[in-house]
N, C-alpha and C. Protein backbone atom coordinates (compact mmCIF):
# COMPACT_ATOMS: atom_id res chain seq x y z
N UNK A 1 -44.37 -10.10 -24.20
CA UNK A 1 -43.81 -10.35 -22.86
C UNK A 1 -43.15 -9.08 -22.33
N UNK A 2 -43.60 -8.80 -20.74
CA UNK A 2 -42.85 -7.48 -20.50
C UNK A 2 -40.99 -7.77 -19.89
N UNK A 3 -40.40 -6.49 -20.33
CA UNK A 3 -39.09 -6.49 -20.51
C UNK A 3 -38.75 -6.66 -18.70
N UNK A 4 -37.61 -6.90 -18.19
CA UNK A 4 -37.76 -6.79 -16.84
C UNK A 4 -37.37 -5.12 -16.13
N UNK A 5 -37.44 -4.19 -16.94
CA UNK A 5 -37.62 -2.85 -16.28
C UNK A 5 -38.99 -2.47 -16.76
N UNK A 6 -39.58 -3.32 -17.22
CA UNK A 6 -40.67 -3.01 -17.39
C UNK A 6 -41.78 -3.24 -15.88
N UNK A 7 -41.34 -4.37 -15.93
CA UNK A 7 -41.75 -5.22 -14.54
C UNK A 7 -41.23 -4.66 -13.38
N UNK A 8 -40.13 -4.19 -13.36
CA UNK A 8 -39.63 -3.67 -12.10
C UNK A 8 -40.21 -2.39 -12.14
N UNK A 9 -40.41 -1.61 -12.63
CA UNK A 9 -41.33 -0.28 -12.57
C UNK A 9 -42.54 -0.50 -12.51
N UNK A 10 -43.24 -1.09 -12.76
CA UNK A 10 -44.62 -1.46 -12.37
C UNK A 10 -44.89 -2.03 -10.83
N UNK A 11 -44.00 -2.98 -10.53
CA UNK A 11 -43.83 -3.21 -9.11
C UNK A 11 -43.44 -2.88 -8.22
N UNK A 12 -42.36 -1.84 -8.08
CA UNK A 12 -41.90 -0.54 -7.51
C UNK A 12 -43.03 0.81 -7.69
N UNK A 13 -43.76 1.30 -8.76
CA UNK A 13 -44.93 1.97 -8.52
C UNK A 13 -46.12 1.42 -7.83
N UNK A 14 -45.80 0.29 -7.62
CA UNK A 14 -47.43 -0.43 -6.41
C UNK A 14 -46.90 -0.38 -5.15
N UNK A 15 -45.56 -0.26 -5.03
CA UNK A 15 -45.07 -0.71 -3.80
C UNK A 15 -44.37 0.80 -3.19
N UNK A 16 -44.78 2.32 -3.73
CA UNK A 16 -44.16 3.38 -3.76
C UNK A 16 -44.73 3.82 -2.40
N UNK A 17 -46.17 3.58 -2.64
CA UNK A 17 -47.03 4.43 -0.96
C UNK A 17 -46.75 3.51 -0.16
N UNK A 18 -46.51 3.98 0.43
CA UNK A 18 -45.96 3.20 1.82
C UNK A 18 -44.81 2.11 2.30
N UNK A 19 -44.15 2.53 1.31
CA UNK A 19 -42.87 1.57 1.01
C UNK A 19 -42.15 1.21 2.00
N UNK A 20 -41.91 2.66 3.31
CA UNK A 20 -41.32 2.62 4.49
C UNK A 20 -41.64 1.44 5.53
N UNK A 21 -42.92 1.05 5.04
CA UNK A 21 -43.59 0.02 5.99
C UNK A 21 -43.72 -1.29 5.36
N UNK A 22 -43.04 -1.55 4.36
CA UNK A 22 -43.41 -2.94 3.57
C UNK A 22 -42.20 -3.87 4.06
N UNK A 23 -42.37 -5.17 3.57
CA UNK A 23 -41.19 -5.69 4.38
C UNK A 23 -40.09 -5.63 3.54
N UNK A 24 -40.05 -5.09 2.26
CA UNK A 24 -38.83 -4.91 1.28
C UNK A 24 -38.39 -4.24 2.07
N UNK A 25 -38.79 -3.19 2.54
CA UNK A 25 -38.01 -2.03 3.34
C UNK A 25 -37.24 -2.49 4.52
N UNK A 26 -37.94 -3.33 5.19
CA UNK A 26 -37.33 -3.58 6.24
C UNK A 26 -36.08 -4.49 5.86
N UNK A 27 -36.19 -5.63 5.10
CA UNK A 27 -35.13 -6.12 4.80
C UNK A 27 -33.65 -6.08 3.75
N UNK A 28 -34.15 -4.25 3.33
CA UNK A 28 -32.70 -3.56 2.44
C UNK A 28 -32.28 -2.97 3.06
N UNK A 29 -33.09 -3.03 4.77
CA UNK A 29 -32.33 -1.79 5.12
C UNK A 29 -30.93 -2.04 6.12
N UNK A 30 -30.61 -3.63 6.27
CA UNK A 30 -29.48 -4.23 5.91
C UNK A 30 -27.78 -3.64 4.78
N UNK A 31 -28.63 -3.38 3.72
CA UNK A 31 -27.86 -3.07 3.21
C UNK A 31 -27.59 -1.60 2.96
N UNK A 32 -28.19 -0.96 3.32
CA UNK A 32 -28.12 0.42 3.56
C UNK A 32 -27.13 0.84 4.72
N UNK A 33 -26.98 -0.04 6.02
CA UNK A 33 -26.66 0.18 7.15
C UNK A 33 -24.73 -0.47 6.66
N UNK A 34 -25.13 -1.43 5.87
CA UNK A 34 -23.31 -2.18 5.58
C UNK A 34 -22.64 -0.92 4.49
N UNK A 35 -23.45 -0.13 3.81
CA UNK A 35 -23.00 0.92 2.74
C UNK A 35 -22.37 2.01 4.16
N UNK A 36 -23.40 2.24 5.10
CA UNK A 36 -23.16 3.39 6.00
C UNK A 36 -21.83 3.47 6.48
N UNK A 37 -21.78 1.76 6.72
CA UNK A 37 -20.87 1.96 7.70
C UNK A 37 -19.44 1.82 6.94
N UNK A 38 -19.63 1.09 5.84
CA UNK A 38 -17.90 1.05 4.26
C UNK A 38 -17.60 2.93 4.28
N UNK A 39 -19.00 3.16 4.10
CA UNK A 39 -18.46 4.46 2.81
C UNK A 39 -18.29 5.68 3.04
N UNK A 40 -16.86 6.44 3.01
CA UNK A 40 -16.51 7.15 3.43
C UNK A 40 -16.36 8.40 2.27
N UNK A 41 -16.61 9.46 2.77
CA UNK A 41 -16.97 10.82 1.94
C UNK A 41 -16.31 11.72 2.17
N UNK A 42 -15.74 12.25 1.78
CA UNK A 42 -14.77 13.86 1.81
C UNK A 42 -15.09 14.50 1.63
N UNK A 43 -15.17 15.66 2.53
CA UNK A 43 -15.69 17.24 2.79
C UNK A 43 -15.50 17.76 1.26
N UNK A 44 -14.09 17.39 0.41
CA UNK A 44 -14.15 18.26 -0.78
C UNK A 44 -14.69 17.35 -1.75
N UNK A 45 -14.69 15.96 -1.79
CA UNK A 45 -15.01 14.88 -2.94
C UNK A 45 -16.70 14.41 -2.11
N UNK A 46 -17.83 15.65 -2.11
CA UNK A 46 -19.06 14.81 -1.80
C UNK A 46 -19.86 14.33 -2.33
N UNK A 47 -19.84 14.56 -3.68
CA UNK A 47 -21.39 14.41 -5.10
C UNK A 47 -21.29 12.89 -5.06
N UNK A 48 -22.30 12.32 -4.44
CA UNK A 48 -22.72 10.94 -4.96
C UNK A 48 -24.31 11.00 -5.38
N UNK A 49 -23.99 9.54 -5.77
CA UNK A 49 -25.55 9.01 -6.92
C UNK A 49 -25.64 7.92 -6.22
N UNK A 50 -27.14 8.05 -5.99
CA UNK A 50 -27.35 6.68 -5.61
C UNK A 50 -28.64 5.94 -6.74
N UNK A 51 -28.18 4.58 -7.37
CA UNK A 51 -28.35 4.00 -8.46
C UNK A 51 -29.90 3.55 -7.72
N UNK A 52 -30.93 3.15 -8.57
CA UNK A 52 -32.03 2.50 -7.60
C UNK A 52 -32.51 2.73 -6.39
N UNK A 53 -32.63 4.19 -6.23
CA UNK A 53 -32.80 5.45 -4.90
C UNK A 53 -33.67 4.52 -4.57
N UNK A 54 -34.87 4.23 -5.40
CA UNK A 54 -36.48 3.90 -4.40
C UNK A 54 -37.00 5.25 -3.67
N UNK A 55 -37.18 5.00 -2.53
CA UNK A 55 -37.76 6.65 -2.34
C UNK A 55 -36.49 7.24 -1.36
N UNK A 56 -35.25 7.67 -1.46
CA UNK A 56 -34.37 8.24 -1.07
C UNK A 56 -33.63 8.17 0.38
N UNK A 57 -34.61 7.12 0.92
CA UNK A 57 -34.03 6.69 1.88
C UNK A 57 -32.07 6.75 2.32
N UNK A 58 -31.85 6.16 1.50
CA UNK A 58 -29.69 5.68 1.36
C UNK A 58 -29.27 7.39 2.11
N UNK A 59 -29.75 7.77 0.73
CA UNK A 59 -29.06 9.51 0.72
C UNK A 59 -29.45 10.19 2.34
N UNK A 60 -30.41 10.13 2.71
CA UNK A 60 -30.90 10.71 3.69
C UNK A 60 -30.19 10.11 4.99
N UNK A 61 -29.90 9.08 5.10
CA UNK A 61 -29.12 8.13 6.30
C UNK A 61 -27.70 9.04 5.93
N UNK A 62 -27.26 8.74 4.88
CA UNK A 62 -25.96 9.51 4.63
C UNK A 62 -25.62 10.73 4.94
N UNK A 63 -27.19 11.41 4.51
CA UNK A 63 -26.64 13.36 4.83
C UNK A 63 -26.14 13.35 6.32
N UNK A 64 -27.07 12.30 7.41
CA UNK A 64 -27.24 12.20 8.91
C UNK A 64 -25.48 12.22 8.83
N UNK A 65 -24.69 12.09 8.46
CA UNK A 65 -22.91 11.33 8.60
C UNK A 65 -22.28 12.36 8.23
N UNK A 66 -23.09 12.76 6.66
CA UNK A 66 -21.65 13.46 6.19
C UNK A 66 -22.80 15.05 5.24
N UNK A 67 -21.80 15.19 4.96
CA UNK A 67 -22.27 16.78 4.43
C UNK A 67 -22.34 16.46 2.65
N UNK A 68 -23.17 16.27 2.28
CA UNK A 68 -23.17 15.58 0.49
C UNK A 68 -23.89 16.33 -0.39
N UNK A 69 -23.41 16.11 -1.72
CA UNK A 69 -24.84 16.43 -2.70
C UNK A 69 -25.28 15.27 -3.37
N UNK A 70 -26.12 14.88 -2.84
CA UNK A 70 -27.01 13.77 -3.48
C UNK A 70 -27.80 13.99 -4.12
N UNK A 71 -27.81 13.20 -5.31
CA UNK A 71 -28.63 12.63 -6.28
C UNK A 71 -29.37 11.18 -6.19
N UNK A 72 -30.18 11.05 -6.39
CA UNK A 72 -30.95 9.80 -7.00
C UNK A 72 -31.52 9.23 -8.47
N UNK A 73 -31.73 8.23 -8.70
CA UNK A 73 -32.33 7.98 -9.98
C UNK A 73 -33.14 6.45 -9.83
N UNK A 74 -33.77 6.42 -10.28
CA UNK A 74 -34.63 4.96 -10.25
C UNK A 74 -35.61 4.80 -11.02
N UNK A 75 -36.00 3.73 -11.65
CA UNK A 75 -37.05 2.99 -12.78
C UNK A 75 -38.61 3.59 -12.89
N UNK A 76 -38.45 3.51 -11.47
CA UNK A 76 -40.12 4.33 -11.29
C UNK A 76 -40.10 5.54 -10.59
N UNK A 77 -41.11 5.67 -11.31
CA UNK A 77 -41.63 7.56 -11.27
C UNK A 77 -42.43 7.70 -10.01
N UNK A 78 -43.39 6.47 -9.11
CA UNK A 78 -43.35 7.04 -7.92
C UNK A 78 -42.64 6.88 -6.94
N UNK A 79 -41.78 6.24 -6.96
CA UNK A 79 -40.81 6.15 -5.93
C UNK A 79 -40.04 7.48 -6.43
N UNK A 80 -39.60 7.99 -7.50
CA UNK A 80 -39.05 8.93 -7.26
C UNK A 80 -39.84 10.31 -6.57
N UNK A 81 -40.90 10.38 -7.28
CA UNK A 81 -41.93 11.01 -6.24
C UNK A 81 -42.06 10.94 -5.22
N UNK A 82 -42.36 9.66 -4.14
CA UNK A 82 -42.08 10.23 -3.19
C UNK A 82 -40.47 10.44 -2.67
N UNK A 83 -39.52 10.38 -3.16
CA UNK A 83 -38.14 10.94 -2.67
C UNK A 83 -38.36 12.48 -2.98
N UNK A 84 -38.68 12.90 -3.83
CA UNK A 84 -38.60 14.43 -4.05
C UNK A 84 -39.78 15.19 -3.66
N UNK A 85 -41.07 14.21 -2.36
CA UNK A 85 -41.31 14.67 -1.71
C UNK A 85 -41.01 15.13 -0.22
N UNK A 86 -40.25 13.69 0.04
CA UNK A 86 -39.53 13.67 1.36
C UNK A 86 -38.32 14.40 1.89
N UNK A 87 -37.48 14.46 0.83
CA UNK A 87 -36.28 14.99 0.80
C UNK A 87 -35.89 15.64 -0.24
N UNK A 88 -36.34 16.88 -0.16
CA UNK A 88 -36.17 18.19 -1.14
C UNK A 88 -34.80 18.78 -1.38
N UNK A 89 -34.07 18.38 -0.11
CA UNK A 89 -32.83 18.86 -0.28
C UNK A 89 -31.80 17.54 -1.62
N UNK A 90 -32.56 17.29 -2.01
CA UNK A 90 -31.36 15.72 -2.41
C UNK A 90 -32.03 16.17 -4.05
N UNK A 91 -31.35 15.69 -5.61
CA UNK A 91 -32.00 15.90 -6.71
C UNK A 91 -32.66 14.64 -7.31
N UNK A 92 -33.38 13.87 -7.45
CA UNK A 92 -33.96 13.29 -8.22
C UNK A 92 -34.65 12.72 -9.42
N UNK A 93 -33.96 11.74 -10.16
CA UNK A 93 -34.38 11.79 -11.49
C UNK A 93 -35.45 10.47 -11.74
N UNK A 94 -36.07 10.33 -12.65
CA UNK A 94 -36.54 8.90 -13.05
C UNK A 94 -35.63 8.44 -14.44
N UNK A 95 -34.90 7.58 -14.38
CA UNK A 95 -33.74 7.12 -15.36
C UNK A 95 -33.72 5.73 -15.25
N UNK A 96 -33.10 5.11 -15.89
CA UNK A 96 -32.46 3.48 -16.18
C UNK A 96 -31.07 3.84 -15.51
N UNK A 97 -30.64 2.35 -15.21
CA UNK A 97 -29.22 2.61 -14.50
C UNK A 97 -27.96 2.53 -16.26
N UNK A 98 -28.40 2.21 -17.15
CA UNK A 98 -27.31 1.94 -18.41
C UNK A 98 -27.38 3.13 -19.00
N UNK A 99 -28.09 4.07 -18.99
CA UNK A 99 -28.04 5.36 -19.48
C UNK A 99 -28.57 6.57 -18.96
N UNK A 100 -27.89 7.35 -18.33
CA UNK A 100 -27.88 8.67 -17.99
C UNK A 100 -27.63 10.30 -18.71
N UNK A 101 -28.51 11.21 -18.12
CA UNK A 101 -28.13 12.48 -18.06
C UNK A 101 -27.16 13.38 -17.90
N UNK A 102 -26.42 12.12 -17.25
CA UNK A 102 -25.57 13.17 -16.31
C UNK A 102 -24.58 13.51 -16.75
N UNK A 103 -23.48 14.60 -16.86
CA UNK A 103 -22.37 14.81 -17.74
C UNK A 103 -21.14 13.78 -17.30
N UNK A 104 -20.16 13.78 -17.85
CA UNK A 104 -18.87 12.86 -17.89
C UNK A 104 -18.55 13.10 -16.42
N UNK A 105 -17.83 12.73 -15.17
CA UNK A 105 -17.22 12.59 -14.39
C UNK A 105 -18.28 13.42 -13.37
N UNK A 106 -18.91 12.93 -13.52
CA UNK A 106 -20.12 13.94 -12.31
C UNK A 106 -19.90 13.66 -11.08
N UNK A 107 -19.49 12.35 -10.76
CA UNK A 107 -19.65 12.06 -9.13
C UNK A 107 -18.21 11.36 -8.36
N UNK A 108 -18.54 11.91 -7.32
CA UNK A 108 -17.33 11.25 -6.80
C UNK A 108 -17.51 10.05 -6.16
N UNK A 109 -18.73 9.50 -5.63
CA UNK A 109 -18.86 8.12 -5.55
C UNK A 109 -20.52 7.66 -6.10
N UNK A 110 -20.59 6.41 -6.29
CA UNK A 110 -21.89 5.99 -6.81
C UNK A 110 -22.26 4.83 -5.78
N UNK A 111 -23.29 4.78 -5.57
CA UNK A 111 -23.77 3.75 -4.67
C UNK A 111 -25.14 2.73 -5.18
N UNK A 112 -25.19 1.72 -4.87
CA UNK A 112 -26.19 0.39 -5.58
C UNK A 112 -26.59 0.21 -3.85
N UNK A 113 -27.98 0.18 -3.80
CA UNK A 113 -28.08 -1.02 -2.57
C UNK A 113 -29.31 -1.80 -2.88
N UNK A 114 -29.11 -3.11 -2.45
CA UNK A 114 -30.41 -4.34 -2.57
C UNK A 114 -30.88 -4.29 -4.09
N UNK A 115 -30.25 -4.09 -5.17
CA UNK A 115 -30.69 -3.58 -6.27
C UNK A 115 -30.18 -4.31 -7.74
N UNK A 116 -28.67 -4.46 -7.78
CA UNK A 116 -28.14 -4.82 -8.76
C UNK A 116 -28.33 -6.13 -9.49
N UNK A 117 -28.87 -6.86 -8.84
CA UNK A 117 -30.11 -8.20 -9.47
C UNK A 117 -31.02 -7.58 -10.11
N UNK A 118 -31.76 -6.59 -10.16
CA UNK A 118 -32.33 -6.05 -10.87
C UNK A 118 -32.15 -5.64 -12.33
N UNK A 119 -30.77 -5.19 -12.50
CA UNK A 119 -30.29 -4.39 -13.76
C UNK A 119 -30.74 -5.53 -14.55
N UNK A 120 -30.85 -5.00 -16.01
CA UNK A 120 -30.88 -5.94 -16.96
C UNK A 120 -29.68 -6.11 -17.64
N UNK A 121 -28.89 -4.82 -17.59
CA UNK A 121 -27.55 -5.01 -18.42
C UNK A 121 -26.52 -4.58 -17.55
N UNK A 122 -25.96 -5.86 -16.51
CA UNK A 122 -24.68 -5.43 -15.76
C UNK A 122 -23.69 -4.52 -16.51
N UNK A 123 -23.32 -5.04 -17.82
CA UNK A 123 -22.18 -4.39 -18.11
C UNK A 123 -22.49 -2.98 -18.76
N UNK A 124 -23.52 -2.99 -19.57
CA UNK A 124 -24.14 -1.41 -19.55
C UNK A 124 -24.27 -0.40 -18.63
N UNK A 125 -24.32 -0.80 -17.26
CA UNK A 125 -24.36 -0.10 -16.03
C UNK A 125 -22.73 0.01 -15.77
N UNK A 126 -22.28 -1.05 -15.53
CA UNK A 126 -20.56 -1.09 -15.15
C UNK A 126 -20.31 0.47 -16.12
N UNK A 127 -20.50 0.37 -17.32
CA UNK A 127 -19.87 1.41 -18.53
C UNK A 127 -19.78 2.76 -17.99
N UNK A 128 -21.04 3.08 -17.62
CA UNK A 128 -22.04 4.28 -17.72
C UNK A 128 -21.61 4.90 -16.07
N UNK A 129 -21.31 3.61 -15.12
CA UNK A 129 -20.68 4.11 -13.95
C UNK A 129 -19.19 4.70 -14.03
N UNK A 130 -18.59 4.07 -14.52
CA UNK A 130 -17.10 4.11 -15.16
C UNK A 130 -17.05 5.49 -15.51
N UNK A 131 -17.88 6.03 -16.72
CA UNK A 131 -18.29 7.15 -17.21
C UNK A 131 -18.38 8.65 -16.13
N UNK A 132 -19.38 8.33 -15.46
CA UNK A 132 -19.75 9.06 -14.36
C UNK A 132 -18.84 9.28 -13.36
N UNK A 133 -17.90 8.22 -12.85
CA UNK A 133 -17.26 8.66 -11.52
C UNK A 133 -15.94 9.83 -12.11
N UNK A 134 -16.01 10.85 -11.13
CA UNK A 134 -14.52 11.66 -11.59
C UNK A 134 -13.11 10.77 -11.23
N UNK A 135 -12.31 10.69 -11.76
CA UNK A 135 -10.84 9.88 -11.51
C UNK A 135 -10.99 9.90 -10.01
N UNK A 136 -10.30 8.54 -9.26
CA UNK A 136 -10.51 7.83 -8.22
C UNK A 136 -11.99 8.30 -7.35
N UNK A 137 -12.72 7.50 -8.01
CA UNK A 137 -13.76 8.23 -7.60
C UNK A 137 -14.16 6.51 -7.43
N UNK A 138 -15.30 6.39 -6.15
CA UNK A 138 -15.49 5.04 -5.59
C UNK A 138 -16.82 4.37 -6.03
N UNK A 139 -17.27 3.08 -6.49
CA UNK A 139 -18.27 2.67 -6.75
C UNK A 139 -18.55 1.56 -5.37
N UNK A 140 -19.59 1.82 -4.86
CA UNK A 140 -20.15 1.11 -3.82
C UNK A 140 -21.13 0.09 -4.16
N UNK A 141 -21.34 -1.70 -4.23
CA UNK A 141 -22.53 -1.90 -4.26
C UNK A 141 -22.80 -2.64 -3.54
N UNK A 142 -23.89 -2.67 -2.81
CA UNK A 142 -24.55 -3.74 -1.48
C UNK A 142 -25.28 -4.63 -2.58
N UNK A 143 -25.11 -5.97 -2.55
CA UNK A 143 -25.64 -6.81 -3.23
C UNK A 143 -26.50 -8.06 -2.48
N UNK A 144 -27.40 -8.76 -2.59
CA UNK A 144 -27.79 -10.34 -2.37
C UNK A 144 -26.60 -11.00 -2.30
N UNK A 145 -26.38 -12.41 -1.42
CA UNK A 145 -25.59 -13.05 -1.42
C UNK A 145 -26.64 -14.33 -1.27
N UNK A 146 -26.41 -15.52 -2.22
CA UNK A 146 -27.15 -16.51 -1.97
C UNK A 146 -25.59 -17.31 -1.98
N UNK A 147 -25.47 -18.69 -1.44
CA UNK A 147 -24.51 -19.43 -1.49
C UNK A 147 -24.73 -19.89 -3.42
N UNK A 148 -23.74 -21.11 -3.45
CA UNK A 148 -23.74 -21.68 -5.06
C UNK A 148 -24.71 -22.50 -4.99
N UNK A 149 -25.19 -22.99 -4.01
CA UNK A 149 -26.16 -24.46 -4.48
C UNK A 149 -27.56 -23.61 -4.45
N UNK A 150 -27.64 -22.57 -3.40
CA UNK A 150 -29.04 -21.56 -3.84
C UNK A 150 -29.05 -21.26 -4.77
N UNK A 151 -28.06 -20.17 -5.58
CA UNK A 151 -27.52 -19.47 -6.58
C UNK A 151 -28.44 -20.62 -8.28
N UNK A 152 -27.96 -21.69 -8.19
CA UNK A 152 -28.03 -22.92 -8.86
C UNK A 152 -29.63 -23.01 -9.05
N UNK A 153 -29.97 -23.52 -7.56
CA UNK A 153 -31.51 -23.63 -7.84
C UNK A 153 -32.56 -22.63 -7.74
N UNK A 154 -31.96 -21.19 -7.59
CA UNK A 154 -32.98 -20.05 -7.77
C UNK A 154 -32.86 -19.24 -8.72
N UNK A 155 -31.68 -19.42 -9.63
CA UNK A 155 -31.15 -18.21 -10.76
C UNK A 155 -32.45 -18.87 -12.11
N UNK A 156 -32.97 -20.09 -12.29
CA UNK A 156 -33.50 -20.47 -13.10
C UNK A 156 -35.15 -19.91 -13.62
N UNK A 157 -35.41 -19.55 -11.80
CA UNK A 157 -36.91 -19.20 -11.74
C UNK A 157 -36.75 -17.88 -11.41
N UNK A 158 -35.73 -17.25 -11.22
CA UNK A 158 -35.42 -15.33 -11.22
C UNK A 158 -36.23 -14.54 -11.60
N UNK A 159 -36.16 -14.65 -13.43
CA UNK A 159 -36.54 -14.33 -14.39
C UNK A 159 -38.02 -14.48 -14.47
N UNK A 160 -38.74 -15.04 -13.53
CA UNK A 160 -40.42 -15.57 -13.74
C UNK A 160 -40.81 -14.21 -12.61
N UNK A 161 -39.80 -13.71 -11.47
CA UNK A 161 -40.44 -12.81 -10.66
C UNK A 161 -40.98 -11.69 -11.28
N UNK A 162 -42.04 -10.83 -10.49
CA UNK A 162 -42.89 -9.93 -10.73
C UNK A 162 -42.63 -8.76 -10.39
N UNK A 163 -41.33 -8.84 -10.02
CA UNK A 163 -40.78 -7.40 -9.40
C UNK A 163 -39.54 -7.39 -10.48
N UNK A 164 -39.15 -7.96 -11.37
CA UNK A 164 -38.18 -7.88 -12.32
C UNK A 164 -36.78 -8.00 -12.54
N UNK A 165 -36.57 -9.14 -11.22
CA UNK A 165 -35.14 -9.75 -10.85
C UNK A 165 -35.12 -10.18 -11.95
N UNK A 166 -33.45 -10.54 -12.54
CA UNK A 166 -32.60 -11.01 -13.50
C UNK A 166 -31.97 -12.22 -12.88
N UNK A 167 -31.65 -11.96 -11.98
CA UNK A 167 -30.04 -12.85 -11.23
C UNK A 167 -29.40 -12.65 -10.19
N UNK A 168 -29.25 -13.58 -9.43
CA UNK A 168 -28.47 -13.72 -8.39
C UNK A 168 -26.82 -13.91 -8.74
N UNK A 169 -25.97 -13.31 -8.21
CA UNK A 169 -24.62 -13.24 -8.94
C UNK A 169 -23.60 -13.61 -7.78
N UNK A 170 -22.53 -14.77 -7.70
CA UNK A 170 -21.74 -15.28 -7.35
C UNK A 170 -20.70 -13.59 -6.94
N UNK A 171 -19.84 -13.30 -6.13
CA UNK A 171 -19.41 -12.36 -5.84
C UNK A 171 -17.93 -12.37 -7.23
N UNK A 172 -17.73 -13.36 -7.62
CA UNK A 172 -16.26 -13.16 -8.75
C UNK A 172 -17.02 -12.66 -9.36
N UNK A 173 -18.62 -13.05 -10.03
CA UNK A 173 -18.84 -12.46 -11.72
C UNK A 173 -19.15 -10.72 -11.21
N UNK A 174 -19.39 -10.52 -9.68
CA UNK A 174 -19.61 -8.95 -10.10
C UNK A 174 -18.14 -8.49 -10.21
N UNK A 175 -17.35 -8.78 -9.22
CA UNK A 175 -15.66 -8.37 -9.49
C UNK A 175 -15.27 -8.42 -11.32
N UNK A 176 -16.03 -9.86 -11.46
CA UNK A 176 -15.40 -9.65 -13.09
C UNK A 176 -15.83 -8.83 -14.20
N UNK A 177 -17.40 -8.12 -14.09
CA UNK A 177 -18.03 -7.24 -14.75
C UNK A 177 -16.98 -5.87 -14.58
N UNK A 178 -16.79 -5.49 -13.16
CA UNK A 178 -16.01 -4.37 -13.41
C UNK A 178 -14.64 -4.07 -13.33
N UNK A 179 -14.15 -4.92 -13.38
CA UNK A 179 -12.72 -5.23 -13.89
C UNK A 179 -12.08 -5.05 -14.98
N UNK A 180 -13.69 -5.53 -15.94
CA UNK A 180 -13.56 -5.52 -17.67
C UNK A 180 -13.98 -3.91 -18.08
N UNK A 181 -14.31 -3.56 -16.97
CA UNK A 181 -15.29 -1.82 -17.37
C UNK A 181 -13.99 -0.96 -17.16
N UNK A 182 -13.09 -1.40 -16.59
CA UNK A 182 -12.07 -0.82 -16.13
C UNK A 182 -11.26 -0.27 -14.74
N UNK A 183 -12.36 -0.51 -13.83
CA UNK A 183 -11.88 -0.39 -12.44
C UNK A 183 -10.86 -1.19 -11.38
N UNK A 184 -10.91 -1.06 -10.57
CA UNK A 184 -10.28 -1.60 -9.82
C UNK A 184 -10.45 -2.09 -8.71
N UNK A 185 -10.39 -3.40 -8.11
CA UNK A 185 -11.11 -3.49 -6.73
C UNK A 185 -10.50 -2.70 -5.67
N UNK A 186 -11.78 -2.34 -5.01
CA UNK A 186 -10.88 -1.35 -3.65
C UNK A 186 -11.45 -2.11 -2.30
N UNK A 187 -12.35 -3.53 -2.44
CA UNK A 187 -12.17 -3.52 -0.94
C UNK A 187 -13.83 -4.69 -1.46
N UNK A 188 -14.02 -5.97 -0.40
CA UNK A 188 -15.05 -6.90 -0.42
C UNK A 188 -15.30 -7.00 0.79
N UNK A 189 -16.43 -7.73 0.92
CA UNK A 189 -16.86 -7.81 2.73
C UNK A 189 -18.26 -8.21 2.48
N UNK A 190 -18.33 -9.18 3.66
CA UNK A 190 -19.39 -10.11 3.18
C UNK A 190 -19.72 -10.51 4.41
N UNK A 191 -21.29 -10.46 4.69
CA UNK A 191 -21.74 -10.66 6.29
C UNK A 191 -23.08 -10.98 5.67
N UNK A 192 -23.42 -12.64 6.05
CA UNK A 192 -24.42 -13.07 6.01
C UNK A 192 -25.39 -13.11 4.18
N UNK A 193 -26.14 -12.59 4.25
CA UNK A 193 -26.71 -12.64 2.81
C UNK A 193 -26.21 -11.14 2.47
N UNK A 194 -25.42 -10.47 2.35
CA UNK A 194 -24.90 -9.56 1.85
C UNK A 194 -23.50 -9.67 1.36
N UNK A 195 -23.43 -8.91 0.45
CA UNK A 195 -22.21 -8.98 -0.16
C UNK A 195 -21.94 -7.20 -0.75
N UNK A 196 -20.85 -6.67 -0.12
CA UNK A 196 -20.46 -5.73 -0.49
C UNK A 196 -19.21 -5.41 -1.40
N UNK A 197 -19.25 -4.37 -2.31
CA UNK A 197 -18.03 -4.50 -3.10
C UNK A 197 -17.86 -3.28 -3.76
N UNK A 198 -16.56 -2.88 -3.25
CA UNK A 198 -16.05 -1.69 -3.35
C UNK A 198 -14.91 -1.40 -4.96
N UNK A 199 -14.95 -0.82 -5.33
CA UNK A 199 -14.43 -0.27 -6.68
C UNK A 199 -14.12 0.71 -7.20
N UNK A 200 -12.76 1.16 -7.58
CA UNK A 200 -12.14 2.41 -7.76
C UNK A 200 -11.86 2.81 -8.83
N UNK A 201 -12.14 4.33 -9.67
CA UNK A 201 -11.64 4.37 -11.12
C UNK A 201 -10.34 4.51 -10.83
């Protein structure tokens, strides 16, 4: 049986050419626009990561705002391809979100969008973010919001998708994943099927 980053990289490499035009695209880009408008960047604190780049879209809306060094990382190798064709100025890796390259306190904020249903190991990721941000350094994530009685009757058949969802997550259990990682909440907000949630080392 394949693992679900197994699945999610296989379905993210079918869905790499032409991604801009698929309707995934159209409907994360919701959450791209609720990150734009939370997340605020400092001329001297700019190095962010964005967790589950896809093809680099986030970063590129962002440079439009603010002056950054962006990074990306994501499951599949053509979506990172095409990011490090599109946007040369930004660095790009192909990585898992629970274990990284990157040295101790690399970034000053990290960003998730339409994505974190995906992870297989919330709290492996919580760790490894924890790890990464330099002291008060901000974790951003745009998440799914299903109500509890959706939550109930769709978390069961998650795990059967072909794109390599895990779970739909109630907004306390993500507060409570990184709470236990060690952070701190810095800020929630919630509009429609989104759920945003802000977090401070």
């Amino acid at each position: 049986m394949k693992t679900y980053a197994q699945k999610s990289r296989e379905y993210y490499n079918k869905l790499a050419n032409g991604y801009n035009d698929s309707l995934e695209a159209l409907y994360t880009l919701r959450f791209k626009r609720m990150l734009l408008d939370e997340i605020v960047i400092e001329s001297e604190r700019n190095s962010l990561l964005d967790v589950a780049c896809g093809n680099g879209s986030l970063l590129k809306m962002l440079s439009a705002k603010y002056r950054l060094k962006g990074y990306g990382i994501d499951i599949s190798e053509k979506m990172i391809d095409s990011a490090r064709s599109m946007y040369p100025e930004f660095q790009f890796d192909v990585s898992s979100c629970e274990e990284t390259s990157f040295q101790d306190e690399a970034f000053d904020a990290i960003t998730v969008s339409a994505a974190y249903h995906h992870f297989p190991d919330v709290k492996g990721f919580a760790r490894e973010a924890y790890r990464l941000l330099k002291p008060e350094g901000r974790l951003y994530i745009a998440e799914i919001y299903f109500s509890p009685l959706l939550r109930t009757l769709l978390n069961p058949f998650v795990p059967l998708s072909k794109a390599g969802d895990v779970k739909f997550y109630a907004p306390k259990e993500i507060e409570a994943t990184f709470k236990n990682a060690g952070f701190q909440t810095n800020g929630f907000k919630r509009t429609g099927q989104v759920q945003l949630h802000i977090f401070r080392k």
